[in-house]
Structure formats: C-alpha cells, structure tokens
Protein backbone atom coordinates (compact mmCIF):
# COMPACT_ATOMS: atom_id res chain seq x y z
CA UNK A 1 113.03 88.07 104.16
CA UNK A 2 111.80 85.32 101.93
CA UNK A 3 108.75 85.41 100.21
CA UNK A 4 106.88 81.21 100.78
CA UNK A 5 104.50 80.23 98.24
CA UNK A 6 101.48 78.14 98.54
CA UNK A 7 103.00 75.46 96.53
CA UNK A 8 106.00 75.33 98.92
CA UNK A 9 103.43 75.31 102.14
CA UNK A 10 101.39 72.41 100.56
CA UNK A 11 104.73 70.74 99.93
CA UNK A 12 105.87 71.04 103.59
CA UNK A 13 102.58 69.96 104.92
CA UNK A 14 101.89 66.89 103.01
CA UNK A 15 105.61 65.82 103.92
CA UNK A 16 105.14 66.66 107.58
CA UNK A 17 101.52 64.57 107.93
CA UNK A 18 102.44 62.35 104.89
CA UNK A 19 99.13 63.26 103.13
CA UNK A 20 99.30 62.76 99.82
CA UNK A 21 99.65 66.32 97.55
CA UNK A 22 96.24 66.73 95.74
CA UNK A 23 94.68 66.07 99.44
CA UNK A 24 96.55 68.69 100.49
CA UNK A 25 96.17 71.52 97.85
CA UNK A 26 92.42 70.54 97.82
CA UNK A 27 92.19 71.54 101.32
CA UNK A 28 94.07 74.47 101.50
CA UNK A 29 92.30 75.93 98.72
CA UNK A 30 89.04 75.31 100.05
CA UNK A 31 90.29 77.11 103.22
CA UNK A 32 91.03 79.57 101.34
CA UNK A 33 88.05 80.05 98.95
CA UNK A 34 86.22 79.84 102.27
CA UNK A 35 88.51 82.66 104.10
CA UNK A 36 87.27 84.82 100.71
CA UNK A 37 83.95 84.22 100.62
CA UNK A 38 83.21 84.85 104.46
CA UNK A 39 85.09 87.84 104.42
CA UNK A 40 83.57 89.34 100.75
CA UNK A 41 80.57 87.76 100.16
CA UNK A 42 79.29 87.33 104.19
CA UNK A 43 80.80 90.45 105.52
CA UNK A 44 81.84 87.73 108.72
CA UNK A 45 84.56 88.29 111.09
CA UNK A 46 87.12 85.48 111.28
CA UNK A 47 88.39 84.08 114.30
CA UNK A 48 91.27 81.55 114.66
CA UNK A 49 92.10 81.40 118.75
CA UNK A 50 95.58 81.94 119.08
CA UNK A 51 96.38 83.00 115.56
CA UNK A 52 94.46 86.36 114.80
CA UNK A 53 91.37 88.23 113.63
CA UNK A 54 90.64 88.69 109.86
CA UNK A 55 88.00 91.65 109.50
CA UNK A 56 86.95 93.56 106.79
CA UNK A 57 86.68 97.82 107.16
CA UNK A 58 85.38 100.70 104.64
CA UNK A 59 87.98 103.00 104.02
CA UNK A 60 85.86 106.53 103.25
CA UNK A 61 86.84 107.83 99.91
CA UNK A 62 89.10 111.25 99.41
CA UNK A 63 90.66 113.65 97.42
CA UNK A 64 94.62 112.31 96.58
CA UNK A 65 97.44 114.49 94.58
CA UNK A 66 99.20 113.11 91.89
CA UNK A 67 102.99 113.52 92.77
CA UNK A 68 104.13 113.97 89.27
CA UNK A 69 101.57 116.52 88.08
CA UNK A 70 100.55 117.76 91.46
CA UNK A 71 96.42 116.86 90.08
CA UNK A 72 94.18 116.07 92.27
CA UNK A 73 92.69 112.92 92.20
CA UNK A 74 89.52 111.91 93.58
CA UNK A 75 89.79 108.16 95.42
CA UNK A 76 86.35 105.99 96.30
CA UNK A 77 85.89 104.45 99.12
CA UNK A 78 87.08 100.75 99.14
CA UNK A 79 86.91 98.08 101.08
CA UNK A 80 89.77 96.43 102.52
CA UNK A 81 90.81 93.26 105.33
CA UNK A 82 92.49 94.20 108.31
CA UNK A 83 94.26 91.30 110.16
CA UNK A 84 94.72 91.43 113.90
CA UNK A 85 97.54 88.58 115.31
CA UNK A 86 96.81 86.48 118.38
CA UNK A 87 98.27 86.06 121.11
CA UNK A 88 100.48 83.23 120.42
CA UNK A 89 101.62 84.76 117.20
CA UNK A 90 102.57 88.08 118.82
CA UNK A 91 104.70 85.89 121.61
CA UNK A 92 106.21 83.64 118.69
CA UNK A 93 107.12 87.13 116.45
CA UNK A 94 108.52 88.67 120.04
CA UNK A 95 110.59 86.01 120.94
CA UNK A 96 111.99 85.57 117.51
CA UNK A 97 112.49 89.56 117.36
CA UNK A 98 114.56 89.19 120.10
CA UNK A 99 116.56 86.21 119.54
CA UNK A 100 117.93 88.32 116.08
C-alpha cells in the first residue's frame, strides 16, 4: 500500500481541472484548516453525503502497564476523531476488495 501525499493530490488535481498549483494548495489547505477547526475548536460533526462522517469522541482516561517494566501507568482521557465512510466509499472499497 502506498502512502499519497498532499503535494502529490494537489498535483493530480490541478492537472485534472487545469487549475493552476497555488489555486489549488490554497484551497485544499483551507479545507483543511477548516476540517480542524470545526472538529477542535467547534466540537461540529462533519458531513460529506456519500463520503463519510468525521466526529470527534472522549476516550475516558485509565490505568495502562508498561510492557517492559510491567509499571503501571496512569493515561488521561483524550480526545480523538472517529471517521465513519459513506455509502459510496464502502461500495467503491467493496468492489475493489473483491476485484483483488
């Protein structure tokens, strides 16, 4: 599995709509600050039809062990983002799942 950066997505995306570079990193990184700041600052759900759900959940804290010195260790609670694919994505990653 190969690991696409965002330089190669802003590449392939200003040569499929023939936007010029800068337009396109501009845009995705605004996306993206955007994405961030709903999900961080706002607390918001995101939607994208089709795609998936971005949400963030409170994972409560506990007590962990140390594998090498067998200490335990206690962990806060954190948050963390939780992504939920759509429906389109879940038939695209079947299909392709089955076609390998």
């Amino acid at each position: 599995m190969a690991t696409v950066t965002k330089k190669e997505l802003i590449d392939r995306i200003s040569e499929r709509t023939q936007a010029k570079r800068v337009t396109v990193k501009r845009i995705i990184q605004t996306f993206l600050d955007e994405v961030t700041k709903e999900l961080c600052e706002r607390n918001n759900r995101l939607e994208f039809r089709d795609f998936g759900v971005f949400e963030t959940r409170t994972r409560a804290s506990r007590v962990a062990q140390n594998p090498k010195t067998l200490e335990r260790v206690d962990v806060p609670a954190k948050r963390t983002v939780k992504f939920k694919m759509g429906r389109l994505m879940r038939e695209n990653l079947c299909t392709s799942a089955a076609k390998s």
